[in-house]
Protein backbone atom coordinates (compact mmCIF):
# COMPACT_ATOMS: atom_id res chain seq x y z
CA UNK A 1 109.81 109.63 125.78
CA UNK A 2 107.79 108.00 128.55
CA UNK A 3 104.07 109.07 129.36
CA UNK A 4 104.35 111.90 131.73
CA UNK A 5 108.13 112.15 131.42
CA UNK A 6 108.44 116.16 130.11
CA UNK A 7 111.18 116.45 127.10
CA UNK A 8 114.13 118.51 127.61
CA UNK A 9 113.12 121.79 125.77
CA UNK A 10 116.24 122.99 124.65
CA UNK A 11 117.31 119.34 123.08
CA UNK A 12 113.60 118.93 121.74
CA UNK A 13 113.81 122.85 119.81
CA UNK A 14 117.24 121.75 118.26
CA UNK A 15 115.91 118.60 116.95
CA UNK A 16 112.97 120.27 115.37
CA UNK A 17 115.11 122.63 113.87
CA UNK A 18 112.51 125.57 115.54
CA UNK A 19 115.81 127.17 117.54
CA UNK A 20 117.38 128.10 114.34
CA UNK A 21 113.91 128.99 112.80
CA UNK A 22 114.12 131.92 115.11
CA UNK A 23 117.34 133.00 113.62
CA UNK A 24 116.89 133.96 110.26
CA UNK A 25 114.94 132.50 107.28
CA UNK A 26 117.81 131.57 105.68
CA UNK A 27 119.39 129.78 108.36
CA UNK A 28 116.45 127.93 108.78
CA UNK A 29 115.90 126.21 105.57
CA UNK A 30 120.06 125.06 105.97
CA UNK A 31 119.01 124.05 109.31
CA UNK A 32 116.18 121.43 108.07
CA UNK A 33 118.76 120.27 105.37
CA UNK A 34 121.33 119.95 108.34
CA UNK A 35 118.25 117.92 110.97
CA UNK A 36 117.08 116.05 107.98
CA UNK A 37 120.65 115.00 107.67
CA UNK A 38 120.99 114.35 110.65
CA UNK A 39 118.19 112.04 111.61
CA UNK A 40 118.82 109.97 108.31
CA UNK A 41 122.14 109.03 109.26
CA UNK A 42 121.44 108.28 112.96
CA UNK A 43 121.45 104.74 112.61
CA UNK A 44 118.41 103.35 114.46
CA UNK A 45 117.18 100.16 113.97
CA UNK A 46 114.02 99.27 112.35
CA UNK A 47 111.66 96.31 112.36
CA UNK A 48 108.37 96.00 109.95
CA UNK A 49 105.82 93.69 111.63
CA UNK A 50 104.50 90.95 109.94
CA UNK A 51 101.14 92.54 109.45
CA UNK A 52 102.65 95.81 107.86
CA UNK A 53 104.71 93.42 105.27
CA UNK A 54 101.33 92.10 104.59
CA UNK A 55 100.13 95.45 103.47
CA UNK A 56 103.24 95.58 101.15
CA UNK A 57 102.36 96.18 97.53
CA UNK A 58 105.07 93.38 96.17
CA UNK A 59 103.80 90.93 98.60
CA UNK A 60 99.94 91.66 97.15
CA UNK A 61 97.87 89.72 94.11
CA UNK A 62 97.76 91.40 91.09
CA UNK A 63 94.50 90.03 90.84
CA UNK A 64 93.09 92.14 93.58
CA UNK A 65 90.33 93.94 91.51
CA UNK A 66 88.84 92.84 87.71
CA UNK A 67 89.67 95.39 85.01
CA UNK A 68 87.08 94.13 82.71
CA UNK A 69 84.07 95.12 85.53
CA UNK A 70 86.70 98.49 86.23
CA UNK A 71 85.90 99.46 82.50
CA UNK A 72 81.79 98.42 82.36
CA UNK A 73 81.50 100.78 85.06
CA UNK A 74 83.86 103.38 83.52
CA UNK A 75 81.29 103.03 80.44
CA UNK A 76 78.19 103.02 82.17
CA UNK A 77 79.30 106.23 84.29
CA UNK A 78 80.42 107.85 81.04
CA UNK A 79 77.30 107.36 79.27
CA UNK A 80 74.91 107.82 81.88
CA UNK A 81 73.46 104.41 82.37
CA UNK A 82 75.34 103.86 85.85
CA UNK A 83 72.78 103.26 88.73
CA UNK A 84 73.52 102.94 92.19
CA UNK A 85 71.44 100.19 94.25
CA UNK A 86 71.00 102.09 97.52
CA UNK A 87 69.48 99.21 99.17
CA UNK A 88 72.43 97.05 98.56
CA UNK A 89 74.89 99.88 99.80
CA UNK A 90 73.18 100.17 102.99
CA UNK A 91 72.66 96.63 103.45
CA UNK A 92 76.68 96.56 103.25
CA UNK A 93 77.16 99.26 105.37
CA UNK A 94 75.56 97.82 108.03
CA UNK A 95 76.40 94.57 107.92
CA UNK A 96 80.54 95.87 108.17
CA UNK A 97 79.14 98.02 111.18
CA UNK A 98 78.02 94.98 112.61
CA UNK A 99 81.53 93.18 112.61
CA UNK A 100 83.23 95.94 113.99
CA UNK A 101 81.61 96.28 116.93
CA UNK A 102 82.21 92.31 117.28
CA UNK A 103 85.02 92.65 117.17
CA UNK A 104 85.42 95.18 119.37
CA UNK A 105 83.26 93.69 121.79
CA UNK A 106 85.16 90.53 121.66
C-alpha cells in the first residue's frame, strides 16, 4: 500500500481474520489457523540486506564478551563488593550522545 492510497476494507478485514472474528469465537480461532496458513504459503520473495546478515548470530564472534570478567562481576554483585563508578558511566553516556548527533548532523 502506497502513502495516501486507502486499503480496500473488505479485502483488508479478511486478511486480518477480524470478519470472521465477528462470527463466532470458535470460528475465529479456525480462521487465524486458516490466515496464518494462508500467508505462509503465499510465496513472496524475500531478501535479507547485508547489514541484517551482519546482525546474524552464526555470522557473530564467539568472543564478543569475556566470561572470566562476566563471573568477577557475578561475584562481586553476589557478595556485595560491586561498585558502580558513576563518573565513568556518565562520562560514557555522553560521549555516545555526542556521536549520535554527528552523525545525525552529518
Amino acid at each position: 500500500m502506497k502513502i495516501g492510497q486507502k486499503p480496500e476494507l473488505p479485502g483488508a478485514l479478511a486478511q486480518t481474520g477480524l470478519a470472521k472474528q465477528a462470527k463466532s469465537p470458535a470460528s475465529a480461532a479456525e480462521g487465524a489457523v486458516k490466515d496464518a496458513a494462508a500467508v505462509s504459503t503465499a510465496g513472496v520473495p524475500v531478501t535479507v540486506s547485508t547489514a541484517a546478515r551482519a546482525l546474524d548470530q552464526t555470522t557473530r564472534s564467539t568472543g564478543d564478551f569475556d566470561a572470566s570478567k562476566v563471573k568477577a562481576v557475578r561475584s562481586a554483585i553476589e557478595k556485595g563488593t560491586f561498585s558502580v563508578d558513576a563518573e565513568a558511566i556518565a562520562d560514557k553516556m555522553l560521549s555516545n550522545a555526542q556521536e549520535i548527533l554527528a552523525r545525525s548532523r552529518g
